[in-house]
C-alpha atoms as a PDB file:
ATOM      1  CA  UNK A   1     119.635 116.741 110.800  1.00  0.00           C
ATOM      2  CA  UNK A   2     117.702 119.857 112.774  1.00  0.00           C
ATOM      3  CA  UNK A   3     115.243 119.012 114.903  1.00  0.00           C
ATOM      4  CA  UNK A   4     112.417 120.478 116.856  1.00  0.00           C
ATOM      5  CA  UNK A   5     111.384 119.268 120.407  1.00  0.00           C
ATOM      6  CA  UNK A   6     110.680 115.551 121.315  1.00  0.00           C
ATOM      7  CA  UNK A   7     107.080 114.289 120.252  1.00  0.00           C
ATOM      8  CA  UNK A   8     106.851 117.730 117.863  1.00  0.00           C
ATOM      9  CA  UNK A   9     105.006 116.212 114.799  1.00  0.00           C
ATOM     10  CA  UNK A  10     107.734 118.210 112.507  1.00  0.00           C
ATOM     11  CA  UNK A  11     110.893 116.317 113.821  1.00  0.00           C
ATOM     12  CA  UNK A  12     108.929 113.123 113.175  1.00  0.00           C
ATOM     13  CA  UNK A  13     108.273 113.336 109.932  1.00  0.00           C
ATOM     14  CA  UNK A  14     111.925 114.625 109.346  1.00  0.00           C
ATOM     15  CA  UNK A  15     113.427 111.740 111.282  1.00  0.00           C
ATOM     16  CA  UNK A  16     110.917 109.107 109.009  1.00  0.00           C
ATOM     17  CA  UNK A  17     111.956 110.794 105.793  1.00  0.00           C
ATOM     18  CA  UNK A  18     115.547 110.277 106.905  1.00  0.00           C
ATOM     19  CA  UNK A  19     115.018 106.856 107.184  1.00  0.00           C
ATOM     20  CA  UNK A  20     113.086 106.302 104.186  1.00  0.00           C
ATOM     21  CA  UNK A  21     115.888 107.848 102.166  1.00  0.00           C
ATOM     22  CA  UNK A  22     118.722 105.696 103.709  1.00  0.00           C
ATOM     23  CA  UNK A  23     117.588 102.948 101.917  1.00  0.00           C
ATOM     24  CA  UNK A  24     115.964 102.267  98.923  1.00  0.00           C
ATOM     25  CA  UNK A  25     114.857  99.197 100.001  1.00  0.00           C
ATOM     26  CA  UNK A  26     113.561 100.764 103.492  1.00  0.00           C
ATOM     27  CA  UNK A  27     109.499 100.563 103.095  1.00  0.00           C
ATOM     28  CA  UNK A  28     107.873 102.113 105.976  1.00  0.00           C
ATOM     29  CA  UNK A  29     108.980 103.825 109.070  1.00  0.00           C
ATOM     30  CA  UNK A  30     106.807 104.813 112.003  1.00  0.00           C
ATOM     31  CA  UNK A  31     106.533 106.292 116.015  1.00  0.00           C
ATOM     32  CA  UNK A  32     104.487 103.878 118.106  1.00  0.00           C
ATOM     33  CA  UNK A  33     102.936 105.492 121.316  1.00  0.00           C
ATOM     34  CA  UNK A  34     103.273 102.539 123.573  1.00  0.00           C
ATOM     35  CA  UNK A  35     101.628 104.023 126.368  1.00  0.00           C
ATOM     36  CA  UNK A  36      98.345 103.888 123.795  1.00  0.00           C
ATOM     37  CA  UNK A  37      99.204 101.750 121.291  1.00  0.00           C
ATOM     38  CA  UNK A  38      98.200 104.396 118.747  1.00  0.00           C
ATOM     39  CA  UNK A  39     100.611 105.073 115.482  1.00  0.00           C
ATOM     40  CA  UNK A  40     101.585 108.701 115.822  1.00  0.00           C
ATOM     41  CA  UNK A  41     103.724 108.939 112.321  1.00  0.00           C
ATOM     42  CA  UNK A  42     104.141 107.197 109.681  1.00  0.00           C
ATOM     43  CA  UNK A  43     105.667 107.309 106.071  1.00  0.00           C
ATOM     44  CA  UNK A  44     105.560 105.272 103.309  1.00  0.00           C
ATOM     45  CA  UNK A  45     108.381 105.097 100.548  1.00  0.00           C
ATOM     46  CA  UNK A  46     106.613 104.284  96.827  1.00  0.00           C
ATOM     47  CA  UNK A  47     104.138 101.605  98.931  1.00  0.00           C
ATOM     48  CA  UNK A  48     100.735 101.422  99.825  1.00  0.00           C
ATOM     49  CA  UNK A  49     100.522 102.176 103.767  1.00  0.00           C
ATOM     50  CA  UNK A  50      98.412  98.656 104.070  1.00  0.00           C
ATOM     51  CA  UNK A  51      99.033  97.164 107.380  1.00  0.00           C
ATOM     52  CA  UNK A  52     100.142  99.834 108.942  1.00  0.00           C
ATOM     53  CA  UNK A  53      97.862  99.463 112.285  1.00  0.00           C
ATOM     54  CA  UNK A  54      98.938  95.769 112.543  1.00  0.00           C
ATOM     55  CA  UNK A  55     102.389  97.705 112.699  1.00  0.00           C
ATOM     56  CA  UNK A  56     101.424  99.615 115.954  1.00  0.00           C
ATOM     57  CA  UNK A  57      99.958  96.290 117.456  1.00  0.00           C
ATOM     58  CA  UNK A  58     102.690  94.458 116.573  1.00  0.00           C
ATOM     59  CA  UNK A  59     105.071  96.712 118.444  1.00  0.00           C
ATOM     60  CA  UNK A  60     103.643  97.232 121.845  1.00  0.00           C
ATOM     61  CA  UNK A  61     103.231  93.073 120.967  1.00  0.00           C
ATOM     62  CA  UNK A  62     107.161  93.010 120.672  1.00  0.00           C
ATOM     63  CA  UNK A  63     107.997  95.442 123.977  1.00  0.00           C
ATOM     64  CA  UNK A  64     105.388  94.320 126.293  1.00  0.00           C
ATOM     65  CA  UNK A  65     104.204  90.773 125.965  1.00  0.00           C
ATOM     66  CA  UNK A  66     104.521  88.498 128.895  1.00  0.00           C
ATOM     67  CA  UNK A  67     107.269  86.499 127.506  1.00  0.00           C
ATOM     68  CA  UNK A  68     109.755  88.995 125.934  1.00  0.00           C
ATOM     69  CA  UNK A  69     109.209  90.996 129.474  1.00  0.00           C
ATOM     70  CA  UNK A  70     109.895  87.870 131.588  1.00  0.00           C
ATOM     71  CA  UNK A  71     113.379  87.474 129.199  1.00  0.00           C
ATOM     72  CA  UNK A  72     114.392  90.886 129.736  1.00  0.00           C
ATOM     73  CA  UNK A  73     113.919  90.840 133.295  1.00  0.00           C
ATOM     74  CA  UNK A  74     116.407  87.748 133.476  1.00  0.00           C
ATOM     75  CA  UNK A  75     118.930  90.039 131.348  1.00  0.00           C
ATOM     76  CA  UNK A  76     118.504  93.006 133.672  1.00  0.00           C
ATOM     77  CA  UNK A  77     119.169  90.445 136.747  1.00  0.00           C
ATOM     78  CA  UNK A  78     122.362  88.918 134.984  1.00  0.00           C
ATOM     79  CA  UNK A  79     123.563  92.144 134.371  1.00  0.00           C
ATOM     80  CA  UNK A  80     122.491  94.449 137.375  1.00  0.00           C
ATOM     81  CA  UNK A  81     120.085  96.555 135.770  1.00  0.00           C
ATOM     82  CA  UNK A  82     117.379  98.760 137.601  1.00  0.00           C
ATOM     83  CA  UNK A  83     113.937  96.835 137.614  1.00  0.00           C
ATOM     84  CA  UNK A  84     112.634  99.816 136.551  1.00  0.00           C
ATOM     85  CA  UNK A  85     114.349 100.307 133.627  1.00  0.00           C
ATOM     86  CA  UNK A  86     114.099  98.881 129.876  1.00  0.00           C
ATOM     87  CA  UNK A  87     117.377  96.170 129.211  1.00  0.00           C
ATOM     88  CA  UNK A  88     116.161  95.369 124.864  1.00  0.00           C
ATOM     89  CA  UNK A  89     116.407  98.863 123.453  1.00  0.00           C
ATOM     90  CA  UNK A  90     116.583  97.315 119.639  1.00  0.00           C
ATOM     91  CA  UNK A  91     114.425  94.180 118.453  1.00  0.00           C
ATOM     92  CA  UNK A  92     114.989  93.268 114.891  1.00  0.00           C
ATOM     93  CA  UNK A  93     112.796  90.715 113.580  1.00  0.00           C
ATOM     94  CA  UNK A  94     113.546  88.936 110.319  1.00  0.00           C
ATOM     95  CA  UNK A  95     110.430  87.118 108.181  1.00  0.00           C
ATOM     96  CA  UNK A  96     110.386  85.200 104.794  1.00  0.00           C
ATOM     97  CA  UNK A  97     110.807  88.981 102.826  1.00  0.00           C
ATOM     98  CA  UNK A  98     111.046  91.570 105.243  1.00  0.00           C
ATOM     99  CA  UNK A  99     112.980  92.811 108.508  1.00  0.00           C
ATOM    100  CA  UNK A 100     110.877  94.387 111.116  1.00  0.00           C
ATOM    101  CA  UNK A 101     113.315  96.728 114.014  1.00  0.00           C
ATOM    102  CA  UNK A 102     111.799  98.196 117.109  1.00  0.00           C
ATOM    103  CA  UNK A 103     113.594 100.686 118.957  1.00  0.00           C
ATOM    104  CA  UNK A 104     113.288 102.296 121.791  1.00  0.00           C
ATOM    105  CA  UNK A 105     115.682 105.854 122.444  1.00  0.00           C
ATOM    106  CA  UNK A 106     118.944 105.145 124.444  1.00  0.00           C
ATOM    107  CA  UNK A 107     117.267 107.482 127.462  1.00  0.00           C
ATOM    108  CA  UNK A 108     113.420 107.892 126.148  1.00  0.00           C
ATOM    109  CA  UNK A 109     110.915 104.574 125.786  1.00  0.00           C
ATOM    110  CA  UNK A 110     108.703 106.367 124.556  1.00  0.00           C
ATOM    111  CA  UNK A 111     107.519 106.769 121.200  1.00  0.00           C
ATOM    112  CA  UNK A 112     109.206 103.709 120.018  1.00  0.00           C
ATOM    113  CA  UNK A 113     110.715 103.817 116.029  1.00  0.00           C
ATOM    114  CA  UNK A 114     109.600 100.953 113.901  1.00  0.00           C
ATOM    115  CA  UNK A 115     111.066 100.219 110.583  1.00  0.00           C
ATOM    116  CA  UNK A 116     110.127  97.740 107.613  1.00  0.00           C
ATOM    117  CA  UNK A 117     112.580  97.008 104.849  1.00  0.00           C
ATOM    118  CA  UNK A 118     113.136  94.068 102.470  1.00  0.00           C
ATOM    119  CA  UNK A 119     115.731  91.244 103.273  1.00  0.00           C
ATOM    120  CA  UNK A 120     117.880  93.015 100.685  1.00  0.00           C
ATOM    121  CA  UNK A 121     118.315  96.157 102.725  1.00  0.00           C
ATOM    122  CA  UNK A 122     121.435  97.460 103.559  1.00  0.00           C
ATOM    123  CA  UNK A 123     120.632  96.263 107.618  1.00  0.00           C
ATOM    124  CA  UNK A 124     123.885  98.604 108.753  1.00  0.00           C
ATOM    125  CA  UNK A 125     122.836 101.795 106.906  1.00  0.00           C
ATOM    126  CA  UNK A 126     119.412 101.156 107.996  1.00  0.00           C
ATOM    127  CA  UNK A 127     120.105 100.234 111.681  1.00  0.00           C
ATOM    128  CA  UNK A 128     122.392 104.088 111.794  1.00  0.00           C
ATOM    129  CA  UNK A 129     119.889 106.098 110.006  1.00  0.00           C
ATOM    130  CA  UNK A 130     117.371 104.500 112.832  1.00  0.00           C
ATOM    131  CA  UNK A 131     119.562 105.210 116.081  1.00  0.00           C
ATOM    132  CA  UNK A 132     120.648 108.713 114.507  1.00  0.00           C
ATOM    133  CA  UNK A 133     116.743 109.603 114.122  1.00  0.00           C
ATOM    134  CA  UNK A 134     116.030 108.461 117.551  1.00  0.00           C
ATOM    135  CA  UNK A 135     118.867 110.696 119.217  1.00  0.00           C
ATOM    136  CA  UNK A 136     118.030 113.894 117.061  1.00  0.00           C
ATOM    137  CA  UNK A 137     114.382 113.442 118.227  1.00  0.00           C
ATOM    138  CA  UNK A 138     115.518 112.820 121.678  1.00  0.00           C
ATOM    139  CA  UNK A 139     117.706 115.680 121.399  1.00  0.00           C
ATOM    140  CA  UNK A 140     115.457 118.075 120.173  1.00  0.00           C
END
């Protein structure tokens, strides 16, 4: 993968189409400013791109309500991490059809990656096409 600069709109949409093309059962992939809330990117496989704003509230939902904080601040106690910094990099979230992950970069929180694929998806495949987007990004 070649990449531009972090945030450039380019290496967004390369990263996305990456991940789209991992899978074929990989829907929708997207960058979530969390600072805003507002969807940056997205891309669609073959689907409609219905929802996709509930997608953006959803994942500054996942990060940064009261309860998931108040878990990962018990984590970062048990296991001696700065108060400052973010413990849950990954969140995967499984429904009736779908899995939902949220991730943040291993050393940048912000924008955060969200992906939506069917049950059926190869998870694995999925999961390294996600963390290799998020380091070429961060990379530049």
């Amino acid at each position: 993968m070649s990449f531009r600069p972090p945030g450039d709109p380019v290496a967004l949409d390369n990263a996305l189409t990456d991940i789209i093309q991992s899978d074929p059962d990989c829907l929708a992939a997207g960058w979530v400013d969390m600072a805003t809330g507002a969807l940056l990117r997205v891309m669609t496989g073959n689907q409609p791109e219905d929802g996709v704003d509930l997608v953006a509230a959803a994942t500054t939902d996942v990060f940064k309500r009261v309860d998931v904080v108040g878990i990962e601040q018990l984590f970062k106690s048990a296991h001696g991490v700065s108060p400052s910094d973010h413990y849950f990099r990954e969140i995967i979230v499984k429904s009736r059809d779908l899995i939902h992950m949220f991730a943040r970069g291993q050393h940048q929180d912000d924008p955060v990656l969200v992906v939506v694929m069917r049950v059926s998806a190869d998870l694995a495949v999925v999961i390294r096409s996600a963390r290799g987007a998020l380091t070429a990004v961060a990379d530049g």
